[in-house]
C-alpha atoms as a PDB file:
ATOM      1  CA  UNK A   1       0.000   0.000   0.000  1.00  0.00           C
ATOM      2  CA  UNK A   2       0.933   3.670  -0.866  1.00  0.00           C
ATOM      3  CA  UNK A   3       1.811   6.236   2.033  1.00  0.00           C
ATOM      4  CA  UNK A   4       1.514   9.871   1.450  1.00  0.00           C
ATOM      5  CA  UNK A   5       2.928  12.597   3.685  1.00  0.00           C
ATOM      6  CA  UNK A   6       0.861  15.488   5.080  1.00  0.00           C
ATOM      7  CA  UNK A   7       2.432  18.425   7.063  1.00  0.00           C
ATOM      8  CA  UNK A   8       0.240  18.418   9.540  1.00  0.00           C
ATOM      9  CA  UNK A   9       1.074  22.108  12.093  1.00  0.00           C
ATOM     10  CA  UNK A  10       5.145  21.607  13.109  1.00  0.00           C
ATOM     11  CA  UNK A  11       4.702  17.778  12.717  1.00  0.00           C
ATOM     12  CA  UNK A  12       4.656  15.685  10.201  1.00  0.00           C
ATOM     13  CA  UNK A  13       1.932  13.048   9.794  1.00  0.00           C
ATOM     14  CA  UNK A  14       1.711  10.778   7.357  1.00  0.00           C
ATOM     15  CA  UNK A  15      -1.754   9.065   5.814  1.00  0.00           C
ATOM     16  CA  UNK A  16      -2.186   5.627   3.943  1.00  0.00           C
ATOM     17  CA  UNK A  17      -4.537   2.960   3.311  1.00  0.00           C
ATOM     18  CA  UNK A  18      -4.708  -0.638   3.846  1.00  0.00           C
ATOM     19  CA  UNK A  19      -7.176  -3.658   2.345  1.00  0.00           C
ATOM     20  CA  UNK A  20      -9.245  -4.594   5.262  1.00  0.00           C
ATOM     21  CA  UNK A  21      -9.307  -7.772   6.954  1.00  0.00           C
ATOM     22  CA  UNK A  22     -11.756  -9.628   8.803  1.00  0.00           C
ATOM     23  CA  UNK A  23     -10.258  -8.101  12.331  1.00  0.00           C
ATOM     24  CA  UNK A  24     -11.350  -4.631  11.034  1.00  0.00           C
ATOM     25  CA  UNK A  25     -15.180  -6.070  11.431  1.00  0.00           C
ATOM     26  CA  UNK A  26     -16.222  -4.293  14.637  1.00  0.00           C
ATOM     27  CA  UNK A  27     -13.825  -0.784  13.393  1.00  0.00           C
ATOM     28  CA  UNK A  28     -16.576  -0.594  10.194  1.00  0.00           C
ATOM     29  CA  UNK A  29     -19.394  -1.248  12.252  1.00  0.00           C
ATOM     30  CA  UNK A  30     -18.691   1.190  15.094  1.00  0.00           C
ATOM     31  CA  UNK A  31     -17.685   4.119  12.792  1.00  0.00           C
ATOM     32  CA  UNK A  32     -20.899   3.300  10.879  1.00  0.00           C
ATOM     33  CA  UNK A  33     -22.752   3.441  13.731  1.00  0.00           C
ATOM     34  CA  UNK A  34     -21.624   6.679  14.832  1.00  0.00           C
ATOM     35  CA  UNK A  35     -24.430   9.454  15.004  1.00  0.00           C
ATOM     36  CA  UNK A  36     -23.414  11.689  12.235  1.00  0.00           C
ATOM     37  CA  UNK A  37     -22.721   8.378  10.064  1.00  0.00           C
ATOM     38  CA  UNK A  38     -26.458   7.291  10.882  1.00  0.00           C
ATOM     39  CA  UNK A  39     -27.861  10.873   9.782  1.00  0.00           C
ATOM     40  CA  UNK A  40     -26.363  11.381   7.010  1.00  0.00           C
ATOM     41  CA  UNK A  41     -26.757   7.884   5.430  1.00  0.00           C
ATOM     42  CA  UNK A  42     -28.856   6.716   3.044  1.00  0.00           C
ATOM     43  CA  UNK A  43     -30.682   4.170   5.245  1.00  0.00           C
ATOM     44  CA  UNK A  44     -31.081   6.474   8.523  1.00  0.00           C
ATOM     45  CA  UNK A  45     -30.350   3.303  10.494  1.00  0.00           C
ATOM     46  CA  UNK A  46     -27.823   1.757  12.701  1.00  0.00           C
ATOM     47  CA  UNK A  47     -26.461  -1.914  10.990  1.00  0.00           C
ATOM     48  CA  UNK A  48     -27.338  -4.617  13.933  1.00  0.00           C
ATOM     49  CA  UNK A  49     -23.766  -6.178  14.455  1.00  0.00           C
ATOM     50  CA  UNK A  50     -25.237  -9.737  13.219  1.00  0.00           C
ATOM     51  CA  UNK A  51     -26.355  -8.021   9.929  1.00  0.00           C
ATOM     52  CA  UNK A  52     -22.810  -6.249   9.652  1.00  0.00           C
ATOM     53  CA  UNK A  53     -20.747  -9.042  10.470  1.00  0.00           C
ATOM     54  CA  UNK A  54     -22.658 -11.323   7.877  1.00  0.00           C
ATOM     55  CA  UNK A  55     -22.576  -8.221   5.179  1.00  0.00           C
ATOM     56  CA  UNK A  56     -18.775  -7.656   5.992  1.00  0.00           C
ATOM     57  CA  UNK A  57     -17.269 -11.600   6.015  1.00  0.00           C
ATOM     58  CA  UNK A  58     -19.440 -11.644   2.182  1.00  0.00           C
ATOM     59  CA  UNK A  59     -17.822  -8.082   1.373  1.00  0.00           C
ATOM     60  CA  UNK A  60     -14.405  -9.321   2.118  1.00  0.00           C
ATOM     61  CA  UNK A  61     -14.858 -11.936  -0.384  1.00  0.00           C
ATOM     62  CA  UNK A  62     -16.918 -10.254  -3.106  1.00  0.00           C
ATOM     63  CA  UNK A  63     -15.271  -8.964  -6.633  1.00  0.00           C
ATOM     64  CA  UNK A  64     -17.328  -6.130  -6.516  1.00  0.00           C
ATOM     65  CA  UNK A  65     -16.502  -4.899  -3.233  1.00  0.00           C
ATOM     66  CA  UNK A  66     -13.468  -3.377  -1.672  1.00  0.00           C
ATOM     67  CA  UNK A  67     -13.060  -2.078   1.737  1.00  0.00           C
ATOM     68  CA  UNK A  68     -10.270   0.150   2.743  1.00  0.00           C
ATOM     69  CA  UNK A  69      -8.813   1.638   6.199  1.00  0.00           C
ATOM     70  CA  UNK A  70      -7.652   5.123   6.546  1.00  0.00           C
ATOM     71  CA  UNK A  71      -4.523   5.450   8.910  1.00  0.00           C
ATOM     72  CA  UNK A  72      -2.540   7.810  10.209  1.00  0.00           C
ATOM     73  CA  UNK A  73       1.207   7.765  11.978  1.00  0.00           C
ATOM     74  CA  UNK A  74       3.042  10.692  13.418  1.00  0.00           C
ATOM     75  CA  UNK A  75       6.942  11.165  12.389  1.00  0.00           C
ATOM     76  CA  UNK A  76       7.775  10.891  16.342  1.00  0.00           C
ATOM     77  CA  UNK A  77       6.768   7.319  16.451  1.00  0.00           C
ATOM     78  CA  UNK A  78       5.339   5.707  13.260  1.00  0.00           C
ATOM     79  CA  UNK A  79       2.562   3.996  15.269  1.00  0.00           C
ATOM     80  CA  UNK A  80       0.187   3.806  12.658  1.00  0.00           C
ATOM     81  CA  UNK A  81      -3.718   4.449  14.127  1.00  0.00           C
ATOM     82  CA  UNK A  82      -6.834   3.532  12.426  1.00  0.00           C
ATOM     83  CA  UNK A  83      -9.123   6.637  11.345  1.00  0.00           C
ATOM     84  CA  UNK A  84     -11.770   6.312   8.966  1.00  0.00           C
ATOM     85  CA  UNK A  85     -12.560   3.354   5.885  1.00  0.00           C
ATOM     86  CA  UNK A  86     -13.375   3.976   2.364  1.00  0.00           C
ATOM     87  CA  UNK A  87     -15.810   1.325   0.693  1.00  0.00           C
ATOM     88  CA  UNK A  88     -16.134   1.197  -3.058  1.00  0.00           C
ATOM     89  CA  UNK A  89     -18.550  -1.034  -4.764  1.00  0.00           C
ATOM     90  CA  UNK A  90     -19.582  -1.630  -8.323  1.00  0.00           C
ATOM     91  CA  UNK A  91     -23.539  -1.617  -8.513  1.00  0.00           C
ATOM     92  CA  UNK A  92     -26.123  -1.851 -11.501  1.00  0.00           C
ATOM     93  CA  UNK A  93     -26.143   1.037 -13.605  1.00  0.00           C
ATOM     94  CA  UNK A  94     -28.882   2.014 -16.034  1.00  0.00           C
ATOM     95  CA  UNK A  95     -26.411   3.039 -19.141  1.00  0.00           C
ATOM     96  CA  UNK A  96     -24.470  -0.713 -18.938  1.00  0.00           C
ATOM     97  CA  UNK A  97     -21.519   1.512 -17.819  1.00  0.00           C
ATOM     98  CA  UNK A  98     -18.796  -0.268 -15.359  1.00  0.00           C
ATOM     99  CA  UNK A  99     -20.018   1.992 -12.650  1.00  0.00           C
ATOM    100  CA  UNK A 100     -18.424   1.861  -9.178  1.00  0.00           C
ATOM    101  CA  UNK A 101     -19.914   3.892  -6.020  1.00  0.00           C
ATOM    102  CA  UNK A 102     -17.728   5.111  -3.234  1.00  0.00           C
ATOM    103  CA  UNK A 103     -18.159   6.194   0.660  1.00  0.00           C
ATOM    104  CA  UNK A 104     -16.054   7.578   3.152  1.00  0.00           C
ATOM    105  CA  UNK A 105     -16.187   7.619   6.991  1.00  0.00           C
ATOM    106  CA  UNK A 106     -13.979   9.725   8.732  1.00  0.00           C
ATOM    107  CA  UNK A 107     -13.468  10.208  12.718  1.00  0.00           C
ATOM    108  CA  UNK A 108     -14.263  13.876  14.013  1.00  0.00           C
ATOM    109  CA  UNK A 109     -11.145  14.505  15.300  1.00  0.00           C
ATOM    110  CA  UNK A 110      -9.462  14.218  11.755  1.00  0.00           C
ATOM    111  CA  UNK A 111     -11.770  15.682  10.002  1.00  0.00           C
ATOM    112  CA  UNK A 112     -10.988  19.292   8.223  1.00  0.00           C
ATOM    113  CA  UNK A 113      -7.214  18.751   8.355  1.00  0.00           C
ATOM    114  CA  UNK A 114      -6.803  17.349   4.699  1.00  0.00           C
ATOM    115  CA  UNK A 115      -6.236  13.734   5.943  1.00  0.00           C
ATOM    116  CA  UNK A 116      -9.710  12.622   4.235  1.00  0.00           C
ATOM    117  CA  UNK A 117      -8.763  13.725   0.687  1.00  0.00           C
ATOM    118  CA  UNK A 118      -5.491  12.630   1.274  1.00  0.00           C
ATOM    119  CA  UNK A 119      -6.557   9.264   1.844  1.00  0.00           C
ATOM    120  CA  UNK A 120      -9.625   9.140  -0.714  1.00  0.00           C
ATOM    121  CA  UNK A 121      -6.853   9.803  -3.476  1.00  0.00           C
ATOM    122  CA  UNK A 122      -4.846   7.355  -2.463  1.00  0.00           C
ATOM    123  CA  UNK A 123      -7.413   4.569  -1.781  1.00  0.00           C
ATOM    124  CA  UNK A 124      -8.482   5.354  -5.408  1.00  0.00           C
ATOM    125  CA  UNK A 125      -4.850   4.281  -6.830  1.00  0.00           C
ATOM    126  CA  UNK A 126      -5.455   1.545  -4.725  1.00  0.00           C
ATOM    127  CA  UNK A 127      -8.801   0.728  -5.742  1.00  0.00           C
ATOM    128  CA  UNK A 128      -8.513   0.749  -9.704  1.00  0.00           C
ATOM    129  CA  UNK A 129      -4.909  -0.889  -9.293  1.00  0.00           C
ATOM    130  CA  UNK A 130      -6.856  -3.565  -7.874  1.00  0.00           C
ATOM    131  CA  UNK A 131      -9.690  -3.774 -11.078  1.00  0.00           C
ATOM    132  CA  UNK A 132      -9.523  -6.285 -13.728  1.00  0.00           C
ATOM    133  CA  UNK A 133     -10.844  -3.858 -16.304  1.00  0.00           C
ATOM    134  CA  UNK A 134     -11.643  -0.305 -17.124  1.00  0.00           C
ATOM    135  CA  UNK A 135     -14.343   1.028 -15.448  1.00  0.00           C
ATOM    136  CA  UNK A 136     -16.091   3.781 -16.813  1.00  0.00           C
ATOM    137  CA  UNK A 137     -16.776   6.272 -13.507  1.00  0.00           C
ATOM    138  CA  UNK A 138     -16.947   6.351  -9.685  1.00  0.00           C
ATOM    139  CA  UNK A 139     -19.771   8.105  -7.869  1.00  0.00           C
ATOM    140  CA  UNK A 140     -20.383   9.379  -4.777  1.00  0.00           C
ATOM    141  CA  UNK A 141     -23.761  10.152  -3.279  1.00  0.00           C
ATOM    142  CA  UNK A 142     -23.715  12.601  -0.827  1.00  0.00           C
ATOM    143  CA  UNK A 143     -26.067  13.969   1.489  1.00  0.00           C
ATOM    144  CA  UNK A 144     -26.883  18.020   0.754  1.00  0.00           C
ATOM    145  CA  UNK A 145     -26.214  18.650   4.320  1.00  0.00           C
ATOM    146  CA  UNK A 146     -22.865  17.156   4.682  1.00  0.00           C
ATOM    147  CA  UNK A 147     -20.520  19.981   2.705  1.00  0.00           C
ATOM    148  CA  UNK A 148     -17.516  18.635   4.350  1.00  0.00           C
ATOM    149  CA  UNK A 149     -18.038  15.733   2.471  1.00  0.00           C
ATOM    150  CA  UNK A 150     -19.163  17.369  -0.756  1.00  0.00           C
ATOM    151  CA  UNK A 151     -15.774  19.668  -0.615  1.00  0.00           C
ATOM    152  CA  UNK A 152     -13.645  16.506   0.415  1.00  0.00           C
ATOM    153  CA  UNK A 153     -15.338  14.297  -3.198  1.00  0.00           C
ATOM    154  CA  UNK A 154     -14.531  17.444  -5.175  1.00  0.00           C
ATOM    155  CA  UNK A 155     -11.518  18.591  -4.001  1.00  0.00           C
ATOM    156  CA  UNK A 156     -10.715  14.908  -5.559  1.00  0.00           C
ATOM    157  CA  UNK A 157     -12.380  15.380  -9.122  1.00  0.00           C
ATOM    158  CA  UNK A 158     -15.415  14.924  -8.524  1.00  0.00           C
ATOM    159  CA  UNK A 159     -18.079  17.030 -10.283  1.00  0.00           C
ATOM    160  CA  UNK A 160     -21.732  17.018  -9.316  1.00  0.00           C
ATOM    161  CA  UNK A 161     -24.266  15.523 -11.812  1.00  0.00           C
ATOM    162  CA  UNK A 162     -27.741  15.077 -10.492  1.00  0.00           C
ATOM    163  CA  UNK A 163     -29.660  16.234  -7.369  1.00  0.00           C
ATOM    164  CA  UNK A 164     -32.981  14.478  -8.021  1.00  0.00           C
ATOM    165  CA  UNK A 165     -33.044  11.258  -5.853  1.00  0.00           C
ATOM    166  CA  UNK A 166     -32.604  13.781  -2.019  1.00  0.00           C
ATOM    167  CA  UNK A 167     -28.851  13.284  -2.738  1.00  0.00           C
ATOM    168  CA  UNK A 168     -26.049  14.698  -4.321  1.00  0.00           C
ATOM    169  CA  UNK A 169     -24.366  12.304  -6.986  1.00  0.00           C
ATOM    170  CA  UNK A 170     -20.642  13.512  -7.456  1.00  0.00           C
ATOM    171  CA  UNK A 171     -19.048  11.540 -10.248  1.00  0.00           C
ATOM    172  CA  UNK A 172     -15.485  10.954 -11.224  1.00  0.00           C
ATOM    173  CA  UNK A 173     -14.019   9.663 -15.108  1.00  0.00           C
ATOM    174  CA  UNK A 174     -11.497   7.170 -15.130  1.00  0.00           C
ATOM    175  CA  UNK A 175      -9.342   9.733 -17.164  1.00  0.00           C
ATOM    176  CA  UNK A 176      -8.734  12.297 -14.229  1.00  0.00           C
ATOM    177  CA  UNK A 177      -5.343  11.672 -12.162  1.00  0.00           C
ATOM    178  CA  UNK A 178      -5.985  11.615  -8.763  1.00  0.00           C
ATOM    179  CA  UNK A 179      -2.844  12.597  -7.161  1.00  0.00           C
ATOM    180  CA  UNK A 180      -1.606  15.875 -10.126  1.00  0.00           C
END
């Protein structure tokens, strides 16, 4: 996996992503569970841990599925802590385009200090390294309350499209380069 330095104040800290394993079950769940995760998701709802753990052991295994952690280390002692996850999934698309949808969740504490779009550009190098084809766009759907969010998916090339289904759809071409 890729690391990518941030100057973070007078220290440096450093974000990358990692392929999640089966240990990071209970990580997913709990930052999905957290209150401004439940309001500004689709569903409205906290995931029962039976349902999670069942949809998270399949996601693990699933082509169209991949699951990534955010982390952080600082340059005083490389201990590398676990801050947010990025899940992209390929879904059904209406124009038989290879059509992937993305999702970020970020803890509070690191949000607004660049680490998010730091990490969303490098889990997307990540993600299409790990693709067996083109693909022909990633979208994110994004709830018109959450700006943070909005200004994190464009800041990484995303450009809005539609408004009409109560949330924004930000969508990315596989031309753009994340990281120039």
């Amino acid at each position: 996996m890729e690391t990518q330095k941030i100057e973070h104040g007078n220290s440096g800290v450093s974000v990358s992503v990692r392929r999640a394993v089966s240990s990071d079950v209970d990580f997913f769940r709990n930052l999905r569970n957290l209150p401004e995760a439940v309001e500004l998701s689709e569903s409205k709802q906290k995931v029962a841990a039976e349902d999670h753990e069942l949809w998270f052991k399949e996601a693990l295994l699933s082509s169209n599925i991949r699951l990534f952690v955010l982390q952080t280390s600082y340059a005083a002692n490389h201990q590398k802590t676990d801050i947010g996850f990025l899940r992209f999934e390929s879904r059904e698309h209406e124009q038989d385009e290879s059509v992937w949808f993305v999702s970020i969740v970020l803890l509070a504490a690191y949000r607004g200090k660049g680490v998010g779009r730091r990490a969303l550009l490098l889990a997307i190098k990540e993600w299409e390294a790990s693709l067996h084809g083109p693909h022909d766009a990633l979208i994110a759907r994004v709830h018109p309350q959450n700006h943070a969010s909005r200004r994190l998916f464009e800041g990484a090339g995303f450009m809005e499209v539609d408004q009409s289904s109560g949330f924004l759809t930000l969508r990315r071409h596989q031309l753009q380069d994340p990281i120039n």
